[in-house]
C-alpha atoms as a PDB file:
ATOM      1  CA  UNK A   1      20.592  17.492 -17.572  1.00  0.00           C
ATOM      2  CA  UNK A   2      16.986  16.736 -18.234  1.00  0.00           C
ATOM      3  CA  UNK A   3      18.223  13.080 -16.042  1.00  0.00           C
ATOM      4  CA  UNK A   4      18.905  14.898 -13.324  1.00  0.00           C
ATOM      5  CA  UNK A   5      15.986  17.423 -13.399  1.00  0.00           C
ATOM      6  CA  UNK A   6      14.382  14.534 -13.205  1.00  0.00           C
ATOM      7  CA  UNK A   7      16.087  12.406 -10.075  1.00  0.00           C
ATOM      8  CA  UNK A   8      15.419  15.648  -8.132  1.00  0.00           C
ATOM      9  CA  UNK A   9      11.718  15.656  -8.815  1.00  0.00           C
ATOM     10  CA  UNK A  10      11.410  12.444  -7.702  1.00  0.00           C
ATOM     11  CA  UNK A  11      13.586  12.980  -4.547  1.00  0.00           C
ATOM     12  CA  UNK A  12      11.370  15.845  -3.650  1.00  0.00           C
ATOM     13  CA  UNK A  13       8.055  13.736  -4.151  1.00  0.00           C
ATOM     14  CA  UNK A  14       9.607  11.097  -2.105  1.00  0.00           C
ATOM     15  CA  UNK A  15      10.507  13.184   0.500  1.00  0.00           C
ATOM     16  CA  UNK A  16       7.040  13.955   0.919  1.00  0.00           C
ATOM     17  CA  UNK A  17       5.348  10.820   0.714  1.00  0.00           C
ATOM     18  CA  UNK A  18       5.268   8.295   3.858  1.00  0.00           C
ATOM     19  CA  UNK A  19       3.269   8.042   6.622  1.00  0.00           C
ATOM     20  CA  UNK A  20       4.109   8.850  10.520  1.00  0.00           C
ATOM     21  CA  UNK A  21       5.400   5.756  12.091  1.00  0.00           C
ATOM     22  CA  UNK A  22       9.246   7.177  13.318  1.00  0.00           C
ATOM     23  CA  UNK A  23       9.255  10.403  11.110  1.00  0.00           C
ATOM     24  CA  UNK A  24       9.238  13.729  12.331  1.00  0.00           C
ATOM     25  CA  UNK A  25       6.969  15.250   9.852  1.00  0.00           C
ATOM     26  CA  UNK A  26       7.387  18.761   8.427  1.00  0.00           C
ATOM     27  CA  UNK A  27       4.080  20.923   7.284  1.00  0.00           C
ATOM     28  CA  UNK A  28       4.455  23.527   4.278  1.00  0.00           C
ATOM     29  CA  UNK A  29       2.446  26.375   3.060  1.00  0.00           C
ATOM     30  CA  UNK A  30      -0.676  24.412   1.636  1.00  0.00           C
ATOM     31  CA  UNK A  31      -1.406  21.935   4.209  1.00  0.00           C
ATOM     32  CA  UNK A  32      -4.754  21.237   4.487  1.00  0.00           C
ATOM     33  CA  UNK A  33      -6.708  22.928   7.039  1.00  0.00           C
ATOM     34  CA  UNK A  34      -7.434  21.026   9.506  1.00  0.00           C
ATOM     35  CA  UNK A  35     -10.372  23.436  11.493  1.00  0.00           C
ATOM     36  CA  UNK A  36     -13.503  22.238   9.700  1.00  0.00           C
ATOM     37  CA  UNK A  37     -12.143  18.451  10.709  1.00  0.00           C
ATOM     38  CA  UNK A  38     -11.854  18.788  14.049  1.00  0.00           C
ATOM     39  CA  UNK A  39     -15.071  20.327  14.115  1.00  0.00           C
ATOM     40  CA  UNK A  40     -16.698  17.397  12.722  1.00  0.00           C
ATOM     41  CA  UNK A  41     -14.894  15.632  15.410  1.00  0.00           C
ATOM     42  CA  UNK A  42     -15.950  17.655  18.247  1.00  0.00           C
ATOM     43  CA  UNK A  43     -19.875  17.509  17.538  1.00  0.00           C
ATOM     44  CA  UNK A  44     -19.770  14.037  16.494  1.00  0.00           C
ATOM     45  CA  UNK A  45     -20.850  14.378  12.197  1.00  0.00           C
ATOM     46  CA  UNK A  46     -17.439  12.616  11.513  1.00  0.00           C
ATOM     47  CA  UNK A  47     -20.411   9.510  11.631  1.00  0.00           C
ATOM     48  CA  UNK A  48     -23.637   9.206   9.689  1.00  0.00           C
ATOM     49  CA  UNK A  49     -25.649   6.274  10.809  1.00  0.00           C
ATOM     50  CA  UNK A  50     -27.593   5.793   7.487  1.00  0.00           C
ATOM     51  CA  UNK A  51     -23.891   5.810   5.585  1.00  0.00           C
ATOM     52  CA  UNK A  52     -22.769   2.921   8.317  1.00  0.00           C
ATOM     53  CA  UNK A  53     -20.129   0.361   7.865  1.00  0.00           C
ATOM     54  CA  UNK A  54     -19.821  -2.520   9.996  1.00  0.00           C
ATOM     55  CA  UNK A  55     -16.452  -4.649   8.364  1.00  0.00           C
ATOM     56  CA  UNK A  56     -13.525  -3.321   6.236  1.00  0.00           C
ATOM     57  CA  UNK A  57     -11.184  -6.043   4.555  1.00  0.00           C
ATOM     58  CA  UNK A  58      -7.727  -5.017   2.764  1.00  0.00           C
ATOM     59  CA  UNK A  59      -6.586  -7.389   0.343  1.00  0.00           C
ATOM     60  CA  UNK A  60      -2.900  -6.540  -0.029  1.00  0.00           C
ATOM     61  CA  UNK A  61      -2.345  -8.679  -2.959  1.00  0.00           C
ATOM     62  CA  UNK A  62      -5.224  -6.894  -4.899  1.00  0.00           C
ATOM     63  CA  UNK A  63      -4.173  -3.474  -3.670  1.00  0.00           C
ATOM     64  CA  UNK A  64      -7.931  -3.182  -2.433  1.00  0.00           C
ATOM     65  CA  UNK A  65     -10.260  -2.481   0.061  1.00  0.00           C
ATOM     66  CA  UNK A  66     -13.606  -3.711   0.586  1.00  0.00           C
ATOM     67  CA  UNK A  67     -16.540  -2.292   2.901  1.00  0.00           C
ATOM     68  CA  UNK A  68     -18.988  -4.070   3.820  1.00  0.00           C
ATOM     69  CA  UNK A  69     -22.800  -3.653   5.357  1.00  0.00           C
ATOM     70  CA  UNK A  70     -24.524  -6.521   6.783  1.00  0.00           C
ATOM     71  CA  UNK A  71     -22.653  -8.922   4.529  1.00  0.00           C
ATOM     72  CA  UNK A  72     -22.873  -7.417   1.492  1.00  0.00           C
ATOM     73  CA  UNK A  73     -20.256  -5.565  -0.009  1.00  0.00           C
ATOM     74  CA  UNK A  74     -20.669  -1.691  -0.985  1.00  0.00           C
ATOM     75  CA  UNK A  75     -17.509   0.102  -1.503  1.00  0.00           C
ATOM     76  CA  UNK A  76     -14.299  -1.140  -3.386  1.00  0.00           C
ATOM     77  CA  UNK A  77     -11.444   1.363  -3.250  1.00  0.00           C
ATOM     78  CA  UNK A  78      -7.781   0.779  -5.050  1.00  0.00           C
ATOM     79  CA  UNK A  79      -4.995   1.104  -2.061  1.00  0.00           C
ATOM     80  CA  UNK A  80      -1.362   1.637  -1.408  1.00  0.00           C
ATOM     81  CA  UNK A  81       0.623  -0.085   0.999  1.00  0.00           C
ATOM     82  CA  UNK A  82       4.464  -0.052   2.793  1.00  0.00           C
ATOM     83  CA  UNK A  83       6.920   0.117   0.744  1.00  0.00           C
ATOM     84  CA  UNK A  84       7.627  -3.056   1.573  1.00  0.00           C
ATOM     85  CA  UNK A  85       4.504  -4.903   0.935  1.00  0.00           C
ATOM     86  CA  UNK A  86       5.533  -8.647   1.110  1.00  0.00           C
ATOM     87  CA  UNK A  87       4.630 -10.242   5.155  1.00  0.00           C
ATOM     88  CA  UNK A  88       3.402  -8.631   8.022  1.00  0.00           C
ATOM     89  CA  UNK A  89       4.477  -6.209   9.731  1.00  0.00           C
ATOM     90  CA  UNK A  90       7.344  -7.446  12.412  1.00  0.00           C
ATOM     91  CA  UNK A  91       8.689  -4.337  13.936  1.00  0.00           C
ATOM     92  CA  UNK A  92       9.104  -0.951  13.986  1.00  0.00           C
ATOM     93  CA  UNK A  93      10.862   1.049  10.207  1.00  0.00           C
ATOM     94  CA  UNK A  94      10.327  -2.075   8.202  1.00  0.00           C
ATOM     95  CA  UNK A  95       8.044  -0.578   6.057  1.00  0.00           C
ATOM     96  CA  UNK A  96       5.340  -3.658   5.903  1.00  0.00           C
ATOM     97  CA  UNK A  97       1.397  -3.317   6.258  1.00  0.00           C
ATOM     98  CA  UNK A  98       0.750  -5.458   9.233  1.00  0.00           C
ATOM     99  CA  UNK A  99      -1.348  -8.657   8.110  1.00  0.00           C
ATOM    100  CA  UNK A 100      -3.970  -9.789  10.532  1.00  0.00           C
ATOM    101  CA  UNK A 101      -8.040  -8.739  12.324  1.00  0.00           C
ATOM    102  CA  UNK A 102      -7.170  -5.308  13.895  1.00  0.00           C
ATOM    103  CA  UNK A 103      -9.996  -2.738  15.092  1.00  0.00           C
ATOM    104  CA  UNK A 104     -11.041   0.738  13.820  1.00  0.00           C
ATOM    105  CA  UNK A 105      -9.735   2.856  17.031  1.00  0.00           C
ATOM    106  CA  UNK A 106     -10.102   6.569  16.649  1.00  0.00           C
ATOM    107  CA  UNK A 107      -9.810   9.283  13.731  1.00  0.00           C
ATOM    108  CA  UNK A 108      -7.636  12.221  12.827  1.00  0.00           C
ATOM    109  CA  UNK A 109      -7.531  15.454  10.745  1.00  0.00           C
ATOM    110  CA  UNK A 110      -4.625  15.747   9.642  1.00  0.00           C
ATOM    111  CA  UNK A 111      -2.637  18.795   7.542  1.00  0.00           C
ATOM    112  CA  UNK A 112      -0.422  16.542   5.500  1.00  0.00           C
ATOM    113  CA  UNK A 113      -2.863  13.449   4.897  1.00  0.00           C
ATOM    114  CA  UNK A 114      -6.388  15.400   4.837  1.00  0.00           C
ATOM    115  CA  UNK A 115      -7.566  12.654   7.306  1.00  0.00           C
ATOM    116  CA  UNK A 116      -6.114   9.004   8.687  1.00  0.00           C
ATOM    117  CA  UNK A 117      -8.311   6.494  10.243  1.00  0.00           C
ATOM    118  CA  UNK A 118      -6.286   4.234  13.637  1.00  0.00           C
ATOM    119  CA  UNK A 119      -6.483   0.814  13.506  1.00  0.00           C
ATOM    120  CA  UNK A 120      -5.013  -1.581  16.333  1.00  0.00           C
ATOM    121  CA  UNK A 121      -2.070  -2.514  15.543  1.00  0.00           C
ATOM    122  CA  UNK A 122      -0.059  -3.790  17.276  1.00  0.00           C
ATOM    123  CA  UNK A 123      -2.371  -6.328  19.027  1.00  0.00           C
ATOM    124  CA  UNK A 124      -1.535  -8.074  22.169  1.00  0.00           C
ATOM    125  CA  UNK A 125       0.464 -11.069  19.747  1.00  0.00           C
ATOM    126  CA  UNK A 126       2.403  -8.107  17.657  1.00  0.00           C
ATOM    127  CA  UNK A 127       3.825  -7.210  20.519  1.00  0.00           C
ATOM    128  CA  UNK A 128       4.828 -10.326  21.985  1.00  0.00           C
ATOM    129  CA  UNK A 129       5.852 -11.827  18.986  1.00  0.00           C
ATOM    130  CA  UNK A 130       8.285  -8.195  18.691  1.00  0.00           C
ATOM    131  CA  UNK A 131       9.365  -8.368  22.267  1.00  0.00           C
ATOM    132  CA  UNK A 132      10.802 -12.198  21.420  1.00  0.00           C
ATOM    133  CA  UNK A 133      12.947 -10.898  18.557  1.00  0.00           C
ATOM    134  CA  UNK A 134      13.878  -8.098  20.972  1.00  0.00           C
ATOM    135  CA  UNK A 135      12.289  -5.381  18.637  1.00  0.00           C
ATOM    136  CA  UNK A 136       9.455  -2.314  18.897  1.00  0.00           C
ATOM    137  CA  UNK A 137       6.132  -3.807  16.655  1.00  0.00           C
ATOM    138  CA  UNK A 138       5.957   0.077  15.793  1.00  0.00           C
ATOM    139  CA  UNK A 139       2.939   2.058  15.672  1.00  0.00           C
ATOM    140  CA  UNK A 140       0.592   4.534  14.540  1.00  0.00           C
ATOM    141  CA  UNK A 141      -0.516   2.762  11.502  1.00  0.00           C
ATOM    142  CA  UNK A 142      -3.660   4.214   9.740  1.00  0.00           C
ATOM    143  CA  UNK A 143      -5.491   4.325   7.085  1.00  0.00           C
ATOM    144  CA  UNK A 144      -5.046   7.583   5.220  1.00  0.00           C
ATOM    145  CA  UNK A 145      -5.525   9.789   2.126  1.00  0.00           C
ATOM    146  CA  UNK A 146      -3.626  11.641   0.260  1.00  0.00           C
ATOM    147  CA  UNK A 147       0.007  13.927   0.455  1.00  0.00           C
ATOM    148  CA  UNK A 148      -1.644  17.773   0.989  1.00  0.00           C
ATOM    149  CA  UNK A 149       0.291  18.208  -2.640  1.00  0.00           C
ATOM    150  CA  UNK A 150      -2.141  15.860  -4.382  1.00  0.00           C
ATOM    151  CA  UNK A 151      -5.054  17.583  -2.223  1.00  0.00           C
ATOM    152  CA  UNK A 152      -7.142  17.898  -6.049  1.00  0.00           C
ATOM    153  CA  UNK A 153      -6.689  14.002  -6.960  1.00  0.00           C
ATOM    154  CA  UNK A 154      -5.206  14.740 -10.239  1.00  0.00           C
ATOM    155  CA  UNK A 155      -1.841  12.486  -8.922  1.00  0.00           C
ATOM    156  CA  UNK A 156      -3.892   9.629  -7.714  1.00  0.00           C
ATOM    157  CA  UNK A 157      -3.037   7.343 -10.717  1.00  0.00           C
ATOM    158  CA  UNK A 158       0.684   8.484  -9.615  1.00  0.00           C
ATOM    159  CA  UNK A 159       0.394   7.642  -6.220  1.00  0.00           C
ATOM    160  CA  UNK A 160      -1.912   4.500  -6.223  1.00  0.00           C
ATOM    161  CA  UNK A 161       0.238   2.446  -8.809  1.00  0.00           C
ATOM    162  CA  UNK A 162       3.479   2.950  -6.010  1.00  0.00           C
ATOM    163  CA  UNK A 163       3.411   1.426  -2.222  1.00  0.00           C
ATOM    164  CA  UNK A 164       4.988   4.289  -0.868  1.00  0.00           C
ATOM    165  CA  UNK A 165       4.074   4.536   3.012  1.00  0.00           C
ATOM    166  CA  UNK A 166       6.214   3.783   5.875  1.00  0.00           C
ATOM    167  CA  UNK A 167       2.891   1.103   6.648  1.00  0.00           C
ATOM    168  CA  UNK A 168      -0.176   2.870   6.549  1.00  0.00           C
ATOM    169  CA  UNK A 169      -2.986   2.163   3.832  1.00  0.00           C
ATOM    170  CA  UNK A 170      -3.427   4.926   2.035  1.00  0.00           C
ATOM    171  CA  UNK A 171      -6.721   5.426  -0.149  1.00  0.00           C
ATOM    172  CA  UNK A 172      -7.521   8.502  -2.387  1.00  0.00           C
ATOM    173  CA  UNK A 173      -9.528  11.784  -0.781  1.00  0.00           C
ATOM    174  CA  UNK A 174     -12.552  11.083  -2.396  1.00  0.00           C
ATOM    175  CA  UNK A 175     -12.484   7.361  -0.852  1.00  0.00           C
ATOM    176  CA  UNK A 176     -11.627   8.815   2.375  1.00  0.00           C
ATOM    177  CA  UNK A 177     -14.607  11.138   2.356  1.00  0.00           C
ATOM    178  CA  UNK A 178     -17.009   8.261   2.210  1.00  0.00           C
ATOM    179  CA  UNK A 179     -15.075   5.855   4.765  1.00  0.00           C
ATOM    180  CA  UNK A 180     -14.885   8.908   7.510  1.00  0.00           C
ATOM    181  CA  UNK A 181     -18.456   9.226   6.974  1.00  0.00           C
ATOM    182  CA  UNK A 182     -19.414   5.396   7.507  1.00  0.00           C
ATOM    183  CA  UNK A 183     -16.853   4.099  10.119  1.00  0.00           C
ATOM    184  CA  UNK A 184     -16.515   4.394  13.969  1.00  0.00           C
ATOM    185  CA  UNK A 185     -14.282   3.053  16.420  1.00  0.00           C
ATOM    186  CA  UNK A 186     -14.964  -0.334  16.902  1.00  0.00           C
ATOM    187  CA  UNK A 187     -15.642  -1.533  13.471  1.00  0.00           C
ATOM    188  CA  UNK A 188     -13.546  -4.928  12.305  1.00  0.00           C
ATOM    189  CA  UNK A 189     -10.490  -4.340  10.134  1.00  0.00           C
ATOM    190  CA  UNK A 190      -9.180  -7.473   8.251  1.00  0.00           C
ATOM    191  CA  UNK A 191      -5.979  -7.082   6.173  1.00  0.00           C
ATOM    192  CA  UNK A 192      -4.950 -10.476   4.476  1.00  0.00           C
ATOM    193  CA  UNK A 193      -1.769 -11.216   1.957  1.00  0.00           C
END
């Protein structure tokens, strides 16, 4: 009994975990508001200059990310990935991270991620390289934090020992707090194996 009481749990949490790329997503009582956000957004203090970031690099095998500020790194932050981690990213549902030198493109609130961060994939040579093999690249990959259920942190160990997003990077809310602050569109994204 207790076996199955189990299975279920983890169903549900899996249900709920994933980010956007193909998935129609459903928002419960408890989402995070989203108001404040796009506020932020709107009168442009989603950006502090003296908080700046000019270069972001994801190491996949180290389940990290690094930000950088004129060459010196200040910010390490433990990651998640795709559920399938291994390569880059070759089309659309394989659950891969792309690999690669992508740009920081816009920002989102968001009710069942807090907030995601766009990067540019695919590039010009995803999408060739997809269109050869006669497949989408997909799309929509961000970085983001966490589920709205983990909205207090206290299932961060949980969620950062798993890759468990459809692609996306996903970093915890109090990491996301500090990389909204310092990152605009434009900045250099480099994700390596």
């Amino acid at each position: 009994m207790i076996r199955w009481k189990i299975l279920s749990l983890v169903t549900i949490v899996l249900f709920f975990l994933g980010c956007s790329e193909g998935e129609r997503l459903v928002y419960k009582k408890g989402s995070y508001k989203t108001s404040e956000c796009r506020k932020e957004l709107r009168t442009g203090e989603h950006f502090k200059r003296d908080k700046k970031i000019d270069k972001i690099i994801v190491s996949k095998k180290k389940h990290e990310m690094y930000l950088y500020k004129n060459e010196k790194k200040i910010y390490t932050f433990r990651i998640s990935l795709g559920k399938n981690p291994k390569g880059h990213k070759v089309k659309m549902g394989d659950k891969r991270t792309p690999e690669g030198s992508y740009l920081v493109t816009r920002k989102k609130c968001h009710p069942k991620y807090y907030r995601m961060i766009f990067i540019s994939y695919p590039n010009s040579k995803d999408i060739k390289a997809a269109r050869a093999r006669g497949d989408s690249p997909g799309s929509a990959i961000t970085i983001h934090a966490q589920p709205f259920w983990n909205d207090n942190g206290k299932g961060n160990n949980f969620t950062l020992s798993k890759d468990w997003t459809n692609g996306c990077i996903a970093i915890t809310n109090d990491a996301m707090d500090m990389l909204w602050y310092a990152v605009n569109s434009g900045v250099p994204i480099k994700i390596v194996a």
